[in-house]
PDB file of N, CA and C in Angstrom:
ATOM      1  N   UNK A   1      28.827 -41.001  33.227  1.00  0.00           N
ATOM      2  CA  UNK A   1      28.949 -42.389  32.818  1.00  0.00           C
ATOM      3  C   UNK A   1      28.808 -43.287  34.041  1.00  0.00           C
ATOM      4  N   UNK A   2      28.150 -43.994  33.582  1.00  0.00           N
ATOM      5  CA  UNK A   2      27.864 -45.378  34.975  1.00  0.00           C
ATOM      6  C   UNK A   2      28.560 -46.111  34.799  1.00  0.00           C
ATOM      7  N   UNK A   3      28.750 -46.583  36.459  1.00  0.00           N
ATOM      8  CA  UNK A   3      30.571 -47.521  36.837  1.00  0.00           C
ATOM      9  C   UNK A   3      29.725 -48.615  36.716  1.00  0.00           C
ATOM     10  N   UNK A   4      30.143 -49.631  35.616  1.00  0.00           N
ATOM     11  CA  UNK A   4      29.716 -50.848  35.249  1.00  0.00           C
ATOM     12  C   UNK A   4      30.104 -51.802  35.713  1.00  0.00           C
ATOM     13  N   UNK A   5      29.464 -53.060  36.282  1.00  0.00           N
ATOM     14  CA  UNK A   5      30.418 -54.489  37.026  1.00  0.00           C
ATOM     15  C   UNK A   5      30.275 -55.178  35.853  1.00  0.00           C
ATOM     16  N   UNK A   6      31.641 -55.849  35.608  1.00  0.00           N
ATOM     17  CA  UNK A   6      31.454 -56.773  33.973  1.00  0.00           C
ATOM     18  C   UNK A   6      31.921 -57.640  34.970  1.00  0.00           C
ATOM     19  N   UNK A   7      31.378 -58.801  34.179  1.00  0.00           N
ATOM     20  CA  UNK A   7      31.978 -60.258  34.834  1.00  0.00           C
ATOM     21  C   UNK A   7      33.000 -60.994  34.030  1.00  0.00           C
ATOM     22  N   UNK A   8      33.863 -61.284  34.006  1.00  0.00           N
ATOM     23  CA  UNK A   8      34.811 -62.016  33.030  1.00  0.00           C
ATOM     24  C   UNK A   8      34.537 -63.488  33.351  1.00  0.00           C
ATOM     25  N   UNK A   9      34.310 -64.440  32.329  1.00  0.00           N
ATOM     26  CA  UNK A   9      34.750 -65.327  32.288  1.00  0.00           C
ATOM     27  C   UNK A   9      35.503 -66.114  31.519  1.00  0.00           C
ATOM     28  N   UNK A  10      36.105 -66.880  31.983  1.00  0.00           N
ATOM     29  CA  UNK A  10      37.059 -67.870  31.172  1.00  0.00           C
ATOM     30  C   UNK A  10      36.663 -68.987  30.761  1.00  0.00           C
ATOM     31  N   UNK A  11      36.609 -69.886  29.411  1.00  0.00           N
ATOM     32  CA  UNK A  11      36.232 -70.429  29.042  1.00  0.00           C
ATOM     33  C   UNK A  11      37.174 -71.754  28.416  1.00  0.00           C
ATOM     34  N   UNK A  12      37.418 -72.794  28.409  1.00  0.00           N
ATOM     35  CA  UNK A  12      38.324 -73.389  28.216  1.00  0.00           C
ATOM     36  C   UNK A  12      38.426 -74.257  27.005  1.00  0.00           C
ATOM     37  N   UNK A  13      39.543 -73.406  26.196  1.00  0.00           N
ATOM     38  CA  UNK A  13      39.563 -74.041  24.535  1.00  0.00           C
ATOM     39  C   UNK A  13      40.440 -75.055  24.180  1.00  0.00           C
ATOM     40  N   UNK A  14      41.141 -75.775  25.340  1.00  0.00           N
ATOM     41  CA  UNK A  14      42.235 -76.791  25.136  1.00  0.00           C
ATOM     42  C   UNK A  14      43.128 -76.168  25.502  1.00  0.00           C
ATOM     43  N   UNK A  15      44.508 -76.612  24.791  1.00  0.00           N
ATOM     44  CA  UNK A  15      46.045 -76.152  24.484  1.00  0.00           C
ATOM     45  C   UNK A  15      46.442 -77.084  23.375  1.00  0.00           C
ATOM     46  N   UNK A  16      47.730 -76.410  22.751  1.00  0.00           N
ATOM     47  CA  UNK A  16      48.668 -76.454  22.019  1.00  0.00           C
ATOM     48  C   UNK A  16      50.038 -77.009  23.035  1.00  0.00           C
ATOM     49  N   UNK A  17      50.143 -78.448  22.522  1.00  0.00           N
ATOM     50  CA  UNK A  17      51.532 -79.140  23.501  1.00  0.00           C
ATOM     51  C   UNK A  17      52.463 -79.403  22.230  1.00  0.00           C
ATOM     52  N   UNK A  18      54.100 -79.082  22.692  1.00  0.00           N
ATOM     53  CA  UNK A  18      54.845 -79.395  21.832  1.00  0.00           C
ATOM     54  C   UNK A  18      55.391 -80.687  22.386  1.00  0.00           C
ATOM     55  N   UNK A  19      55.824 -81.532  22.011  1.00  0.00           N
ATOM     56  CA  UNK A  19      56.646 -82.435  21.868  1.00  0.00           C
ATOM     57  C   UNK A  19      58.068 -82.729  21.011  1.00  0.00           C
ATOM     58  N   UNK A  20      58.925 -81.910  21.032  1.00  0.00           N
ATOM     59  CA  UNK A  20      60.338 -81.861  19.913  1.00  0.00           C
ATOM     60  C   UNK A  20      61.389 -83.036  20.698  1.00  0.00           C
ATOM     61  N   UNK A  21      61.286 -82.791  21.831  1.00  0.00           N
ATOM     62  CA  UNK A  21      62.035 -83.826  22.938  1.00  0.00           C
ATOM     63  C   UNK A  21      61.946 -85.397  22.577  1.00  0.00           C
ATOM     64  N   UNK A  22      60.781 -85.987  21.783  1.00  0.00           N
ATOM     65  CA  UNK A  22      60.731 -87.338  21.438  1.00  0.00           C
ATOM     66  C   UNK A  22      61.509 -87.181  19.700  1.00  0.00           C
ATOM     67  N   UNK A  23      61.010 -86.354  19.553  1.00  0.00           N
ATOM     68  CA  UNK A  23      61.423 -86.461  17.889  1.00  0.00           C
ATOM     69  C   UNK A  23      62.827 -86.059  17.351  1.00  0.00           C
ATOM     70  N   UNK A  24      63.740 -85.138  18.768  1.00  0.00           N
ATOM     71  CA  UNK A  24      64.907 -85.204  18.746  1.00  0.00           C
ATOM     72  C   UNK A  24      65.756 -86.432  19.208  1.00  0.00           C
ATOM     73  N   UNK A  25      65.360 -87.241  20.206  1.00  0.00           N
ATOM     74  CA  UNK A  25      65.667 -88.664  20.231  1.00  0.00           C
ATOM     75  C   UNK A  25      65.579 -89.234  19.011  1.00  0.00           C
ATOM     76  N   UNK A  26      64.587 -89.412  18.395  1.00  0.00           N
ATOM     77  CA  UNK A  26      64.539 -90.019  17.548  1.00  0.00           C
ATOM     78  C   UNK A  26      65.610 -89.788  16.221  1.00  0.00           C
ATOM     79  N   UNK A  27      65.722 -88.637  15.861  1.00  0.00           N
ATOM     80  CA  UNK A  27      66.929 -88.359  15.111  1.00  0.00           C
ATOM     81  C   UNK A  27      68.252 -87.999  16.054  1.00  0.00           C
ATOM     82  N   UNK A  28      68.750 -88.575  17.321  1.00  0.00           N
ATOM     83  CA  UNK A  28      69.550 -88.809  18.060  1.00  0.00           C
ATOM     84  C   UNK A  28      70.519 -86.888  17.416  1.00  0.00           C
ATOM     85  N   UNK A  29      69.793 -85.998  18.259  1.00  0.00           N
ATOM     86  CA  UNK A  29      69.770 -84.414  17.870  1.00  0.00           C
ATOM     87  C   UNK A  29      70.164 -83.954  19.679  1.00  0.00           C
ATOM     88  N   UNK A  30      70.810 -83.225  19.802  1.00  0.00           N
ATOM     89  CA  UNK A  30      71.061 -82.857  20.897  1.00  0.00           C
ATOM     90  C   UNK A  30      70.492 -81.368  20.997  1.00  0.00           C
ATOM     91  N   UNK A  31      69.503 -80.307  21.931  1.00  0.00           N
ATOM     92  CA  UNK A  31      69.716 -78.836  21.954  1.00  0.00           C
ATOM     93  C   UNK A  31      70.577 -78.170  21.228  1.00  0.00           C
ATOM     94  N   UNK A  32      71.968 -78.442  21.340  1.00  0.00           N
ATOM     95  CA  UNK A  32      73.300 -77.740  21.393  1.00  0.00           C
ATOM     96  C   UNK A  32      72.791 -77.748  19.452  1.00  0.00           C
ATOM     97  N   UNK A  33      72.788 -78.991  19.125  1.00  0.00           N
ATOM     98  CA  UNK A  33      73.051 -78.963  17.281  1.00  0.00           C
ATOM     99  C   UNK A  33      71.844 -78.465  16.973  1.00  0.00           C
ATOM    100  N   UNK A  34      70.584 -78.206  17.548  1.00  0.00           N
ATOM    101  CA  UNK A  34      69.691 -77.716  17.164  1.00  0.00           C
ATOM    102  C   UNK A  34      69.924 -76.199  16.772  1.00  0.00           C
ATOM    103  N   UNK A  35      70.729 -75.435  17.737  1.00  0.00           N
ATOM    104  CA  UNK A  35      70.386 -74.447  18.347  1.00  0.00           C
ATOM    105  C   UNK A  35      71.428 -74.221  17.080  1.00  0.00           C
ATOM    106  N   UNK A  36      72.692 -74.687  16.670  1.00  0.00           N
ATOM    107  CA  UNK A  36      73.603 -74.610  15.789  1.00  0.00           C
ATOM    108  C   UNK A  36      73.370 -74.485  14.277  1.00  0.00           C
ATOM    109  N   UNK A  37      71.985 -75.611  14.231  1.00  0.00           N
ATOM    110  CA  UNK A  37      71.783 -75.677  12.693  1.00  0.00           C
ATOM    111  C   UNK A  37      70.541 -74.816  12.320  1.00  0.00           C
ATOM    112  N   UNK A  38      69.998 -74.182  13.287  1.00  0.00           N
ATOM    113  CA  UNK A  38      69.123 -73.156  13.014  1.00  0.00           C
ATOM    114  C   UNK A  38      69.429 -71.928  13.546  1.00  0.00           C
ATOM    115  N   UNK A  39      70.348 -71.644  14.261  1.00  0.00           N
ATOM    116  CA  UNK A  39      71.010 -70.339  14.463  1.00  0.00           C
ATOM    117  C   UNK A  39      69.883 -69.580  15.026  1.00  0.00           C
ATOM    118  N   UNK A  40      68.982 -70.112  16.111  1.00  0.00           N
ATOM    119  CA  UNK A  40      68.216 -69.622  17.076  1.00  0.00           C
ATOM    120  C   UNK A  40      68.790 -69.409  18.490  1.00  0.00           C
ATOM    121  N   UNK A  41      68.822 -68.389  18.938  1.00  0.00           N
ATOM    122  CA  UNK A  41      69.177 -68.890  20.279  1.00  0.00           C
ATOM    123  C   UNK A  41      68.996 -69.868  21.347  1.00  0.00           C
ATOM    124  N   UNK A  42      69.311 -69.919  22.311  1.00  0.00           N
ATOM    125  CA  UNK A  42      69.531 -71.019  22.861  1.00  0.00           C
ATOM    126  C   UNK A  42      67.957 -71.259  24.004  1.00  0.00           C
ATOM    127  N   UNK A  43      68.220 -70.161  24.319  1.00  0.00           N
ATOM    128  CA  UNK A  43      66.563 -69.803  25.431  1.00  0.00           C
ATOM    129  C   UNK A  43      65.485 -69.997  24.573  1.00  0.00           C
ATOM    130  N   UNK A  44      65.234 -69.766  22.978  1.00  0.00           N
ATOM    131  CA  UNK A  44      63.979 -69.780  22.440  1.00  0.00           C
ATOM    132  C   UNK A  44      64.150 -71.612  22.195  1.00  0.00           C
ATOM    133  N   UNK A  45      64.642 -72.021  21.493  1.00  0.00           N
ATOM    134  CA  UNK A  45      64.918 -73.609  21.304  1.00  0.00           C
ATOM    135  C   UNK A  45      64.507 -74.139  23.008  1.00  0.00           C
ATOM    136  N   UNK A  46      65.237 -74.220  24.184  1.00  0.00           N
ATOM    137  CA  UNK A  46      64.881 -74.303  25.359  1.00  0.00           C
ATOM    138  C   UNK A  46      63.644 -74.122  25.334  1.00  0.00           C
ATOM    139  N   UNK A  47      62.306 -73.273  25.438  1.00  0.00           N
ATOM    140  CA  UNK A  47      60.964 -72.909  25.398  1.00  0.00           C
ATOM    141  C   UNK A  47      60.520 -73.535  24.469  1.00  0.00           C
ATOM    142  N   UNK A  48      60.841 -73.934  23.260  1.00  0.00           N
ATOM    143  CA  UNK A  48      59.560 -74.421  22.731  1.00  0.00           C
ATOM    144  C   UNK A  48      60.365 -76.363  22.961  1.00  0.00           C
ATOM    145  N   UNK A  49      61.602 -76.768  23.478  1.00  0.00           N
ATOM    146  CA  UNK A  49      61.428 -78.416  23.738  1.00  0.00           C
ATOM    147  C   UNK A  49      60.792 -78.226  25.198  1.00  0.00           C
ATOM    148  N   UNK A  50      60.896 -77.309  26.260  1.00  0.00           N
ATOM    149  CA  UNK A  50      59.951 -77.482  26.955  1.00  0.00           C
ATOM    150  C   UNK A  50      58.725 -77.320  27.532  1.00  0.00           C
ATOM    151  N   UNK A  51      58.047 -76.900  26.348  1.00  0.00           N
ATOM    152  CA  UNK A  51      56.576 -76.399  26.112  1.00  0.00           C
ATOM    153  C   UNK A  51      56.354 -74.906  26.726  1.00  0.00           C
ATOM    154  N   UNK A  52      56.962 -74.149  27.098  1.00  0.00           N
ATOM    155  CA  UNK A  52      57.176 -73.118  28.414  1.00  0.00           C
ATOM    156  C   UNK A  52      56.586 -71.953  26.827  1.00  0.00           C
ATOM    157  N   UNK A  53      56.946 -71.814  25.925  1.00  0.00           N
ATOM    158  CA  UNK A  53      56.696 -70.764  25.133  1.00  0.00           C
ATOM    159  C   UNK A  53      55.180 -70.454  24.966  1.00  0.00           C
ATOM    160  N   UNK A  54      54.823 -69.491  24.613  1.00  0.00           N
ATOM    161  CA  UNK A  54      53.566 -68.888  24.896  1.00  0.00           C
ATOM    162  C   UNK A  54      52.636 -68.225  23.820  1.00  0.00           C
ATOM    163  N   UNK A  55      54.171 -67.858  22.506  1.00  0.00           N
ATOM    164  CA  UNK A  55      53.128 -67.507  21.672  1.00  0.00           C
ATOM    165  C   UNK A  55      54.136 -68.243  20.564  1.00  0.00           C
ATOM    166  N   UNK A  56      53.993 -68.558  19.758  1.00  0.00           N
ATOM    167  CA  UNK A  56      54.605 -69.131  18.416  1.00  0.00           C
ATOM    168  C   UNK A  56      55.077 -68.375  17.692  1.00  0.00           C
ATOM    169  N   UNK A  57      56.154 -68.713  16.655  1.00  0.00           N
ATOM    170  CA  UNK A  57      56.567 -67.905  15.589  1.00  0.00           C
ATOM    171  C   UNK A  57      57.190 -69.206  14.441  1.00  0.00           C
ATOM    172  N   UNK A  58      55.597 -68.767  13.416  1.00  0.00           N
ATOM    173  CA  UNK A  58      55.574 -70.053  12.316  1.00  0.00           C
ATOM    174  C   UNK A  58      57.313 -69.984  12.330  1.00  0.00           C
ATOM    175  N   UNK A  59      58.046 -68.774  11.667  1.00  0.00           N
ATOM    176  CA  UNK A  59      59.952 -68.876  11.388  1.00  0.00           C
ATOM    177  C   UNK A  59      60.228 -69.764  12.125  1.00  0.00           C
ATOM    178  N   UNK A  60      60.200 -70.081  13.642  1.00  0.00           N
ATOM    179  CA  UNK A  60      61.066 -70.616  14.266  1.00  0.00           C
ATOM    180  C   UNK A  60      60.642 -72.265  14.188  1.00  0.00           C
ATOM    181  N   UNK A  61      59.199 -72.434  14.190  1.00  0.00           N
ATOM    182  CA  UNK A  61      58.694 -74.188  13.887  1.00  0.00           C
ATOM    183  C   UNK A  61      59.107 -74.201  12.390  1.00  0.00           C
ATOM    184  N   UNK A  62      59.275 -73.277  11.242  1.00  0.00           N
ATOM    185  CA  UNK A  62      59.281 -73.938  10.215  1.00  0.00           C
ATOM    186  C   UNK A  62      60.705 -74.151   9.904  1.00  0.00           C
ATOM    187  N   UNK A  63      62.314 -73.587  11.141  1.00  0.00           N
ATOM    188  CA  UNK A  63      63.779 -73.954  10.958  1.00  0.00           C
ATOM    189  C   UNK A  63      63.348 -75.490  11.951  1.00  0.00           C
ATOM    190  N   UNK A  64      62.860 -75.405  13.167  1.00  0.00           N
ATOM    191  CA  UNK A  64      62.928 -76.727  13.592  1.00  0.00           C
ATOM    192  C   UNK A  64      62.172 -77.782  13.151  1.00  0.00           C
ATOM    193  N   UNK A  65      60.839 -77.990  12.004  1.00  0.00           N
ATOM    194  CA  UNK A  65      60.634 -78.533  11.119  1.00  0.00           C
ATOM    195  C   UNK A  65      61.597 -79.192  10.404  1.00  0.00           C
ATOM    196  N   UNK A  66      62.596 -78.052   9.662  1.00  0.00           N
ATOM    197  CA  UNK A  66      63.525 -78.576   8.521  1.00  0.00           C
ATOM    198  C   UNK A  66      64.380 -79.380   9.219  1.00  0.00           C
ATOM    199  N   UNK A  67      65.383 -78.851  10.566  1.00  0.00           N
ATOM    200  CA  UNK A  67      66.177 -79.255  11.355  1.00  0.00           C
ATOM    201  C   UNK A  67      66.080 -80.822  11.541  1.00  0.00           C
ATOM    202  N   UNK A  68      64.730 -80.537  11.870  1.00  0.00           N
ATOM    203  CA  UNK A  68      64.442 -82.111  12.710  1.00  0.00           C
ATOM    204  C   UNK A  68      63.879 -82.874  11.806  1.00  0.00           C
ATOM    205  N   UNK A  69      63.220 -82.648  10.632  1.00  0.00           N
ATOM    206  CA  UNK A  69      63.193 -83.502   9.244  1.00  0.00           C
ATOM    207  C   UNK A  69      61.715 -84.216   9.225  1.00  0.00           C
ATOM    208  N   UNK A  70      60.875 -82.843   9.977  1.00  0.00           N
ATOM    209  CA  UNK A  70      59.347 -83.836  10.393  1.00  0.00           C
ATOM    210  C   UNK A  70      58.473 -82.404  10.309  1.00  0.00           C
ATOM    211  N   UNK A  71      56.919 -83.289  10.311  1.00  0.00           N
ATOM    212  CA  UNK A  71      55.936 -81.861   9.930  1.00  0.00           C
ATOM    213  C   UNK A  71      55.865 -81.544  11.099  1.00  0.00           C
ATOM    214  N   UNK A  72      54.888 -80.397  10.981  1.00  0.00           N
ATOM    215  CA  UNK A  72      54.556 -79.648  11.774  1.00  0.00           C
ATOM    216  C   UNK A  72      53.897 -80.296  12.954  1.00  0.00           C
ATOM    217  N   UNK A  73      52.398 -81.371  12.277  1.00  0.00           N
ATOM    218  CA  UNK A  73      51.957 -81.953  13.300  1.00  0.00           C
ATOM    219  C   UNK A  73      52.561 -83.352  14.430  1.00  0.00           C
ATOM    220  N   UNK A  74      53.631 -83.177  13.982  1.00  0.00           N
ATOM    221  CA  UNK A  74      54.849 -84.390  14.648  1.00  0.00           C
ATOM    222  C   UNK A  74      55.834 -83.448  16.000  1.00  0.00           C
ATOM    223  N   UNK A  75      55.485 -82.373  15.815  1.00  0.00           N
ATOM    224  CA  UNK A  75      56.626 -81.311  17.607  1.00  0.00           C
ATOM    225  C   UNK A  75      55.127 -80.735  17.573  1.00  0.00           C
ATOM    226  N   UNK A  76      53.913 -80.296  17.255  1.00  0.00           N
ATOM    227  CA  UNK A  76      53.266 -79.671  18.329  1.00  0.00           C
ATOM    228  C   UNK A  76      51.598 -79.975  18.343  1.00  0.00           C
ATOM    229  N   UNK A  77      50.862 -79.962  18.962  1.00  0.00           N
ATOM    230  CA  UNK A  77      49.085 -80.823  18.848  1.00  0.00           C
ATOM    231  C   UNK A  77      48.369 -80.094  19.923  1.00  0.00           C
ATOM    232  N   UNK A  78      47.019 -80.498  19.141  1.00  0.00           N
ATOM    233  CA  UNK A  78      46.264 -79.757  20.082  1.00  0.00           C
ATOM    234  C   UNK A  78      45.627 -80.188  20.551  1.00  0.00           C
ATOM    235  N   UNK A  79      44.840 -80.465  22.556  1.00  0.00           N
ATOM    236  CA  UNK A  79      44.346 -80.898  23.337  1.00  0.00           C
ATOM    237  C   UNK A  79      43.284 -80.427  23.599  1.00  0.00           C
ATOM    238  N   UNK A  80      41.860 -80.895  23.260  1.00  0.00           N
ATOM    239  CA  UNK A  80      40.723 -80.996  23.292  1.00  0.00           C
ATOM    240  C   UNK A  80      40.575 -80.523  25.108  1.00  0.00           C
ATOM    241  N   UNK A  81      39.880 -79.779  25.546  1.00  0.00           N
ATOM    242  CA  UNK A  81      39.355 -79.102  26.811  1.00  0.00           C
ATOM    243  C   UNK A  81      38.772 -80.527  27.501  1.00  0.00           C
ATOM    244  N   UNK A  82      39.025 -80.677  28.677  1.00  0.00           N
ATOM    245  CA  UNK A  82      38.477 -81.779  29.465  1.00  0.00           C
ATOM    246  C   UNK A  82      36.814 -81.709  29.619  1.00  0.00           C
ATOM    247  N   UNK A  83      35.884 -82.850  29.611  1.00  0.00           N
ATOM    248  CA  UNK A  83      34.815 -82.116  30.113  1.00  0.00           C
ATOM    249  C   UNK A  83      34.493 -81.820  31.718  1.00  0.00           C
ATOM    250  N   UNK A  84      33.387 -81.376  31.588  1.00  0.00           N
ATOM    251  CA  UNK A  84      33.394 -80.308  33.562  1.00  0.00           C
ATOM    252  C   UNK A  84      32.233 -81.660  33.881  1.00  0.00           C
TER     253      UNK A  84
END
């Protein structure tokens, strides 16, 4: 078998930004009652108000959905790739 050079490239499809941090102001919601009324832990709630999470789990947007009393597209959006 022949040792093959592959080239990888990366290609850039945007991102997915959450925003829960404005929309918990807005229903004047603290972490602590979040974390209380959806019985998530405290580190996963932490990751997705500060965008740090990496892969999603519809369960956990669809308790902080209910929690926070807003759709889906109101905590997270998606950012069009800059052009080069």
């Amino acid at each position: 078998m022949k040792n093959q050079n592959y080239i990888i490239s990366y290609a850039d499809y945007g991102s997915i930004h959450y925003d829960i941090s404005s929309i918990m102001k807005k229903r004047n919601l603290t972490q602590t009652q979040i974390v209380k009324r959806t019985g998530l832990h405290n580190q996963i709630v932490e990751r997705y108000i500060n965008g740090s999470i990496t892969r999603y789990d519809k369960e956990v947007l669809a308790k902080l959905c209910y929690v926070l009393n807003c759709e889906l597209n109101e905590i997270m959006y998606y950012v069009r790739p800059k052009d080069k």
